[in-house]
C-alpha atoms as a PDB file:
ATOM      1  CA  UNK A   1     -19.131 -68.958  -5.172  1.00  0.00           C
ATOM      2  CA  UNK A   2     -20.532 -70.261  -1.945  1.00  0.00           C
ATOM      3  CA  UNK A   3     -21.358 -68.137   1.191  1.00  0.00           C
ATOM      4  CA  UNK A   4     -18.432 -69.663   2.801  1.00  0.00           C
ATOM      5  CA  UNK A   5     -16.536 -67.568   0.727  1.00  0.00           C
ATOM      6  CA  UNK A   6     -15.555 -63.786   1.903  1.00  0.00           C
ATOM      7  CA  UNK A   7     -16.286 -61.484  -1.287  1.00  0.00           C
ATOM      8  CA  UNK A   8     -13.262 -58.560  -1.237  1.00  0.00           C
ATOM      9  CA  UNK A   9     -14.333 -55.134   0.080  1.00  0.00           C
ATOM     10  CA  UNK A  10     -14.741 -52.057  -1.943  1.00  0.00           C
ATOM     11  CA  UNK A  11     -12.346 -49.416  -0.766  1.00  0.00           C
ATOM     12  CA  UNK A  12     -12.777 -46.051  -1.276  1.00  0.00           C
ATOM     13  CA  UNK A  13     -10.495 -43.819  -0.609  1.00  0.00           C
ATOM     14  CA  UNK A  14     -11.567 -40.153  -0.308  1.00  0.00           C
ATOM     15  CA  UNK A  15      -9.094 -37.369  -1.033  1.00  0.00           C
ATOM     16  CA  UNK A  16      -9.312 -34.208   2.187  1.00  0.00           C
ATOM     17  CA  UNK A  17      -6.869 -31.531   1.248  1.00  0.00           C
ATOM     18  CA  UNK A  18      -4.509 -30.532   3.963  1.00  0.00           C
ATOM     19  CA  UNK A  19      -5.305 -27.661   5.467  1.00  0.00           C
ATOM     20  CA  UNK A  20      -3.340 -24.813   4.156  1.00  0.00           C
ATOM     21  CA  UNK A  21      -1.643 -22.307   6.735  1.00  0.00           C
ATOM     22  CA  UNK A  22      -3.235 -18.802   6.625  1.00  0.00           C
ATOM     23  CA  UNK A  23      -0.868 -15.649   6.353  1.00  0.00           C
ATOM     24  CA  UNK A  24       0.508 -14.754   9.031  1.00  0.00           C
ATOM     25  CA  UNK A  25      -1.154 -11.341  10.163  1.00  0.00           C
ATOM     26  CA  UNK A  26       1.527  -8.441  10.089  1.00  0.00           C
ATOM     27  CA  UNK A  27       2.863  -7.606  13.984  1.00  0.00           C
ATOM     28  CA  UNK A  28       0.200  -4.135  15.183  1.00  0.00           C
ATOM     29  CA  UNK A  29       1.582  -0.969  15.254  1.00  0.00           C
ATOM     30  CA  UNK A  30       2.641   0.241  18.663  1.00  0.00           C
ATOM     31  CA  UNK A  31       0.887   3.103  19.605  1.00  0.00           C
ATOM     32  CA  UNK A  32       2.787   6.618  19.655  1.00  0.00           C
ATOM     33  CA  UNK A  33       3.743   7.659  23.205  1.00  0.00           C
ATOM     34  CA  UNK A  34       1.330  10.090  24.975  1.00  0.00           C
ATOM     35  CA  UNK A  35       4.013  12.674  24.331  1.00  0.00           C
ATOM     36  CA  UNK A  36       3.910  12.849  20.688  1.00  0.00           C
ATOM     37  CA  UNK A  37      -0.318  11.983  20.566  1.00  0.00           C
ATOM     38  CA  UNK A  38      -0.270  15.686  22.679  1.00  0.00           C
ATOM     39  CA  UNK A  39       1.968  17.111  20.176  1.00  0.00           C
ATOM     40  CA  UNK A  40      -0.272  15.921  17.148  1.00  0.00           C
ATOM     41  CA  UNK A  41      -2.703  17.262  18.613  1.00  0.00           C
ATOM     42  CA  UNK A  42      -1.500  20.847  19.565  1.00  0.00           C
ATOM     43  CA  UNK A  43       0.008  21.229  15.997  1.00  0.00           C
ATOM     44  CA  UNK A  44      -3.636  19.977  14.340  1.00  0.00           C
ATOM     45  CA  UNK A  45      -5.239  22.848  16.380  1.00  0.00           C
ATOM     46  CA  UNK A  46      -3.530  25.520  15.019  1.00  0.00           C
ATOM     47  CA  UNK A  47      -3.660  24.170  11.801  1.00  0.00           C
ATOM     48  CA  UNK A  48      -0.169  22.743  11.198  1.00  0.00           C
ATOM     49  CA  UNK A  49       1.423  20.433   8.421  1.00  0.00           C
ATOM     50  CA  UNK A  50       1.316  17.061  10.013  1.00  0.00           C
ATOM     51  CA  UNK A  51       3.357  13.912   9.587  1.00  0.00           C
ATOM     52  CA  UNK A  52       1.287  11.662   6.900  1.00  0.00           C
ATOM     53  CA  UNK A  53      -1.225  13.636   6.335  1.00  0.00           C
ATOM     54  CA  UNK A  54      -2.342  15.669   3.289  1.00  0.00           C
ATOM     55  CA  UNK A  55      -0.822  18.991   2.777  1.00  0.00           C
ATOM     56  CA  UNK A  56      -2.501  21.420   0.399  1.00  0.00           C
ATOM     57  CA  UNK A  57      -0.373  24.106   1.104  1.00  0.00           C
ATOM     58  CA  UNK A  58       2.825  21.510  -0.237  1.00  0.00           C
ATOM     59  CA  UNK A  59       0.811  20.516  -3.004  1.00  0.00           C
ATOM     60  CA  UNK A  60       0.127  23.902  -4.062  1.00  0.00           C
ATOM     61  CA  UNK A  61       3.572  25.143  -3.697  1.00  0.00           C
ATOM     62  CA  UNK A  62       5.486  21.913  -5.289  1.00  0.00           C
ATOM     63  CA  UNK A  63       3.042  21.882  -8.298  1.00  0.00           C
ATOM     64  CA  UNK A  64       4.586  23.268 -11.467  1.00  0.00           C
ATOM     65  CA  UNK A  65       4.592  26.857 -12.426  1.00  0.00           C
ATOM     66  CA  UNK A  66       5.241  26.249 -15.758  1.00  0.00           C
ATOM     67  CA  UNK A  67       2.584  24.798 -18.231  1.00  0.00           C
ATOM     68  CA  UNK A  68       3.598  22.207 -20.915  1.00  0.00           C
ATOM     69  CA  UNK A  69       4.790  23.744 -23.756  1.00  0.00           C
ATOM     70  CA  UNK A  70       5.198  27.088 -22.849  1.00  0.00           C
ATOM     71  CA  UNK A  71       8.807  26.744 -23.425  1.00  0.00           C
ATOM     72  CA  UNK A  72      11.521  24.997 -26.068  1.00  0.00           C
ATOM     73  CA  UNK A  73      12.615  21.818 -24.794  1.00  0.00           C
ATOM     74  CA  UNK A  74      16.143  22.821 -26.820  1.00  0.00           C
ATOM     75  CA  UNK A  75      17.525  26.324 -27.153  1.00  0.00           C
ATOM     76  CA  UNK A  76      17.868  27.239 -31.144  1.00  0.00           C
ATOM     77  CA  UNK A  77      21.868  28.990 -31.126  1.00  0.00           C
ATOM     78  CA  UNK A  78      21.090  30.611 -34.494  1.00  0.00           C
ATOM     79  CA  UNK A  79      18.474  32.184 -33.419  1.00  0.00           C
ATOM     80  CA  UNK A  80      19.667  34.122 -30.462  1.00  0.00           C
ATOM     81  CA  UNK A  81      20.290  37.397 -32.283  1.00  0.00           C
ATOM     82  CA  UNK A  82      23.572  37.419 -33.814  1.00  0.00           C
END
């Protein structure tokens, strides 16, 4: 090989992910009108149920009177006093 000669090039070729799209952030909420803020408001001062908010009171009154296994899941017909 003489210096005339051109020796080839290494090429390196370097691999750069594309970059990925992010999620698209949900739209905001819109803001309740004044109206309605004023309503939440009176009803939270005198200690009304509110919309999305934690009732005790419902809890307390849909919870189950009835404790497991106080009563036959099936009725026994011979045994109903005839």
């Amino acid at each position: 090989m003489t210096l005339a000669q051109s020796v080839p090039a290494v090429t390196r070729r370097v691999f750069v992910p594309a970059p990925t799209e992010s999620v698209p952030l949900p739209p905001p909420q819109p803001q309740d009108p004044p109206i309605y803020r004023a309503l939440m408001r009176a009803w939270a001062d005198r200690g009304r149920t509110l919309p999305g908010r934690h009732d005790p009171e419902w809890v307390r009154l849909a919870a189950p009177q009835v404790r497991p296994g106080q009563f036959s899941g099936s009725p026994d017909p011979r045994g109903d006093g005839r």
